[in-house]
C-alpha atoms as a PDB file:
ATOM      1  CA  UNK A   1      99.457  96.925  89.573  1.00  0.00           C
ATOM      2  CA  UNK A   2     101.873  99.756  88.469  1.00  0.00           C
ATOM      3  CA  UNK A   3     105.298  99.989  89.788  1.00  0.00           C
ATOM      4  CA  UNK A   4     107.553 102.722  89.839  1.00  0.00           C
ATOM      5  CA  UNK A   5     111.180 103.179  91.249  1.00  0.00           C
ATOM      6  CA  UNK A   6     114.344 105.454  91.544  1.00  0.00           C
ATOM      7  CA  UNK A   7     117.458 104.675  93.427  1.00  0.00           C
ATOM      8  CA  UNK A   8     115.547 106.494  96.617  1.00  0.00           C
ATOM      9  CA  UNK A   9     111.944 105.729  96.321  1.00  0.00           C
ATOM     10  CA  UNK A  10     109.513 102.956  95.249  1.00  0.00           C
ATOM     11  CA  UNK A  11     105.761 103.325  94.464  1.00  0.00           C
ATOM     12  CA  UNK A  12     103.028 100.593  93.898  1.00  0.00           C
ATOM     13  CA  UNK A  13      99.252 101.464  93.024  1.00  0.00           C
ATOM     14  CA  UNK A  14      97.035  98.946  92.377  1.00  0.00           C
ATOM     15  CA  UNK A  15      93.502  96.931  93.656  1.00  0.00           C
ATOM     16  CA  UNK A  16      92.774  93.786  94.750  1.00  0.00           C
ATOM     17  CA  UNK A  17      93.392  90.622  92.696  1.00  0.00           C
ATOM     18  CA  UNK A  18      90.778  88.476  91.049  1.00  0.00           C
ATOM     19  CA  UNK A  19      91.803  85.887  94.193  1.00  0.00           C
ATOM     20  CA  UNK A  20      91.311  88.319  96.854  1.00  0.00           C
ATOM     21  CA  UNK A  21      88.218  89.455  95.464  1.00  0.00           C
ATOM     22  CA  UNK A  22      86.874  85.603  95.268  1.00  0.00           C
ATOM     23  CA  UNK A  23      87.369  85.399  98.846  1.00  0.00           C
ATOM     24  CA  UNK A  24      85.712  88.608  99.630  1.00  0.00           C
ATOM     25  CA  UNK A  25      82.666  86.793  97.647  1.00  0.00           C
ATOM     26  CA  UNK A  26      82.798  83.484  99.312  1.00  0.00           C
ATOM     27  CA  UNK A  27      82.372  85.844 102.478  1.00  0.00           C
ATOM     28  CA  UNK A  28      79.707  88.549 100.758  1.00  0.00           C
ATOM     29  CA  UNK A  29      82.243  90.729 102.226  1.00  0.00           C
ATOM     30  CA  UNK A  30      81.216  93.749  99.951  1.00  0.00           C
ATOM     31  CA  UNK A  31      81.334  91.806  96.542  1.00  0.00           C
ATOM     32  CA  UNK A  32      78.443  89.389  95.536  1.00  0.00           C
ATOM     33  CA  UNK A  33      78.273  86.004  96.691  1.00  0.00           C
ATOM     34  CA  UNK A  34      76.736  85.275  93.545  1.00  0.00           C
ATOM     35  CA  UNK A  35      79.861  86.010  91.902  1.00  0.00           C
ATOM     36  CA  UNK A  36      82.211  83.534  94.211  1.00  0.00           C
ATOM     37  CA  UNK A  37      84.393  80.873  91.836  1.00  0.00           C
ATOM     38  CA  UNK A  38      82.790  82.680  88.479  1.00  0.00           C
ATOM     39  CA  UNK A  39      85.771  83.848  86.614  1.00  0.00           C
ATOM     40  CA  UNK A  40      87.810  84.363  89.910  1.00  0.00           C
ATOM     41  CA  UNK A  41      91.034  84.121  88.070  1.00  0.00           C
ATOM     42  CA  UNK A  42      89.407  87.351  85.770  1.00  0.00           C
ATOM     43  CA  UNK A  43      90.558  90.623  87.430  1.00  0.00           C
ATOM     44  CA  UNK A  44      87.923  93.666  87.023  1.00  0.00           C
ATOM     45  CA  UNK A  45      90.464  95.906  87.068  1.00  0.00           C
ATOM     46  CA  UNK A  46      92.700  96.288  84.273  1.00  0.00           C
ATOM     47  CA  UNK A  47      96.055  98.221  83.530  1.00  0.00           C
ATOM     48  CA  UNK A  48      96.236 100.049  80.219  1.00  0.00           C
ATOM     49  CA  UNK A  49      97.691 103.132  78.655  1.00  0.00           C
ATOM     50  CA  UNK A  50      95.286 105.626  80.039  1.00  0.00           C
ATOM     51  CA  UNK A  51      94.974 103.966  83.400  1.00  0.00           C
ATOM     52  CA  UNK A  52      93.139 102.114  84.831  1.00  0.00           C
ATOM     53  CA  UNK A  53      89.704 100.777  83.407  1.00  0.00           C
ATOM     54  CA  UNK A  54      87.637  98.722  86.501  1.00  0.00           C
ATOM     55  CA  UNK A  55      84.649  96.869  84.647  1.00  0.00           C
ATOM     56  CA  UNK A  56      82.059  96.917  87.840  1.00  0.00           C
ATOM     57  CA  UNK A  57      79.878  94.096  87.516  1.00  0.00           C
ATOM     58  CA  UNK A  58      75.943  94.436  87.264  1.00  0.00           C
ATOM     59  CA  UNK A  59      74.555  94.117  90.613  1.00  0.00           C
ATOM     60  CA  UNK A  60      71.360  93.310  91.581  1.00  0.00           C
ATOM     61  CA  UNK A  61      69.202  94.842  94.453  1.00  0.00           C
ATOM     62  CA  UNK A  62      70.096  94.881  97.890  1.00  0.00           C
ATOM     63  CA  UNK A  63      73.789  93.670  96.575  1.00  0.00           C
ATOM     64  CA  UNK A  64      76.909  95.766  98.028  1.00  0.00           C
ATOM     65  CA  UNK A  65      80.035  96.485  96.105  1.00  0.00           C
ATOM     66  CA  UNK A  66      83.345  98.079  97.225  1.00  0.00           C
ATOM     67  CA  UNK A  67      86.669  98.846  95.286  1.00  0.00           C
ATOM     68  CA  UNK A  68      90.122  99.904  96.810  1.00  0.00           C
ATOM     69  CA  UNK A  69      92.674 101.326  94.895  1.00  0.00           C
ATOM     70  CA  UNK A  70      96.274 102.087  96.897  1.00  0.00           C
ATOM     71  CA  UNK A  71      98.933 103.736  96.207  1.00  0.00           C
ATOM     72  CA  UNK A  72     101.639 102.795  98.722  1.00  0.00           C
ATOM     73  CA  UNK A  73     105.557 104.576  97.961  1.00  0.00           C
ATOM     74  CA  UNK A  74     108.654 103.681 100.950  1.00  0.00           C
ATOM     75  CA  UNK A  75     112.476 104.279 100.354  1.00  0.00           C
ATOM     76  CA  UNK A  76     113.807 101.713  98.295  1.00  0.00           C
ATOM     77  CA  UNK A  77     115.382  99.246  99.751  1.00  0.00           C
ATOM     78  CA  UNK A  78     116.488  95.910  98.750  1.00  0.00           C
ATOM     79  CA  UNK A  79     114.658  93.199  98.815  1.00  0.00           C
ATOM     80  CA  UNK A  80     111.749  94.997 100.067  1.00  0.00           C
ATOM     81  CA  UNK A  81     107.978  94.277  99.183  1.00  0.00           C
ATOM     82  CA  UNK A  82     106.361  96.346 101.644  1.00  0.00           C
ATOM     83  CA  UNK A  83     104.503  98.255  99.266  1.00  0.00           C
ATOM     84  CA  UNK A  84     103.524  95.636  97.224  1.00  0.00           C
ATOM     85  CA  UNK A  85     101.843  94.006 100.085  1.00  0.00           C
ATOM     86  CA  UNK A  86     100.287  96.852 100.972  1.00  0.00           C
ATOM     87  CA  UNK A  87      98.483  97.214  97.483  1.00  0.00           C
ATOM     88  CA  UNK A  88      97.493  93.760  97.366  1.00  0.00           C
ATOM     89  CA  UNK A  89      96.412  93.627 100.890  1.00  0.00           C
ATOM     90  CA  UNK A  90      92.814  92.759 101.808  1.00  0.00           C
ATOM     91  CA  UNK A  91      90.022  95.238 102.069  1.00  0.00           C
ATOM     92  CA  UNK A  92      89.157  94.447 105.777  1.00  0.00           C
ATOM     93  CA  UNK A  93      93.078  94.760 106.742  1.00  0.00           C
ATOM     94  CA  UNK A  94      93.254  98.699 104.953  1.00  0.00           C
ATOM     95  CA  UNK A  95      90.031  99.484 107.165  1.00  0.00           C
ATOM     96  CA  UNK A  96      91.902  97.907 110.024  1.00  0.00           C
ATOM     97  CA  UNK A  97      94.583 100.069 109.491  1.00  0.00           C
ATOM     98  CA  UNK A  98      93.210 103.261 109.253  1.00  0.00           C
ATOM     99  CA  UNK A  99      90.484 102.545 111.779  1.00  0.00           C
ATOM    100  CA  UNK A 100      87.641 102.110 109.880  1.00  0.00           C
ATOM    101  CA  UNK A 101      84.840  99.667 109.158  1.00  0.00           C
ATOM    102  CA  UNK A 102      82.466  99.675 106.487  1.00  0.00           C
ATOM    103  CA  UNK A 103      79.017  99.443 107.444  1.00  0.00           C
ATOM    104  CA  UNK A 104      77.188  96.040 107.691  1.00  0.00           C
END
C-alpha cells in the first residue's frame, strides 16, 4: 500500500492483502479455491520503485480472477484511518458501495 500526506490531505492506494484474498478463495469469490491456505501470507501484489508489479497466478479453465486496486485520499485528520480501510476493504464491500455486483 502507498501512503501519501500533507498537512491538508492524505492518500492511500493499494489492493487487497494476501489474507483478504485467502478468504475470497475459501469462498471462490473471484480467486481460485484451489489457491485457499497456499501461500496466503504471500501478497501478489507488490510495491516497488516503478509501481506496482501484481504476479496473476496461472489459472486454469473455467477459473475466475478479479483484482482491485483503490486509491482512496480525505482531509487529514488525526487519528484517522478512513482511507486505509477503504484500500484494504473487501472486494464484495467496494461493489456494495458503488452498486455493483460482479457476475456469478
Amino acid at each position: 500500500m502507498i501512503e501519501a500526506s500533507t498537512s491538508q490531505w492524505t492518500l492511500h492506494i493499494g489492493t487487497e492483502d494476501g489474507d483478504i484474498m485467502n478468504s475470497r478463495a475459501e469462498l471462490d469469490d473471484w480467486y481460485p479455491s484451489r489457491f485457499y491456505k497456499v501461500n496466503f501470507c504471500q501478497k501478489i501484489t507488490i510495491l516497488d520503485l516503478n509501481g506496482f508489479d501484481t504476479e496473476l497466478p496461472i489459472l486454469d479453465i473455467g477459473e475466475r480472477f478479479h483484482i482491485q486496486y483503490v486509491a482512496a485520499y480525505e482531509h487529514t485528520t488525526p487519528d484517522s484511518v478512513n482511507t486505509w480501510l477503504a484500500v484494504d476493504g473487501l472486494k464484495r464491500e467496494s461493489e456494495e458501495l458503488i452498486g455493483l455486483q460482479a457476475p456469478e
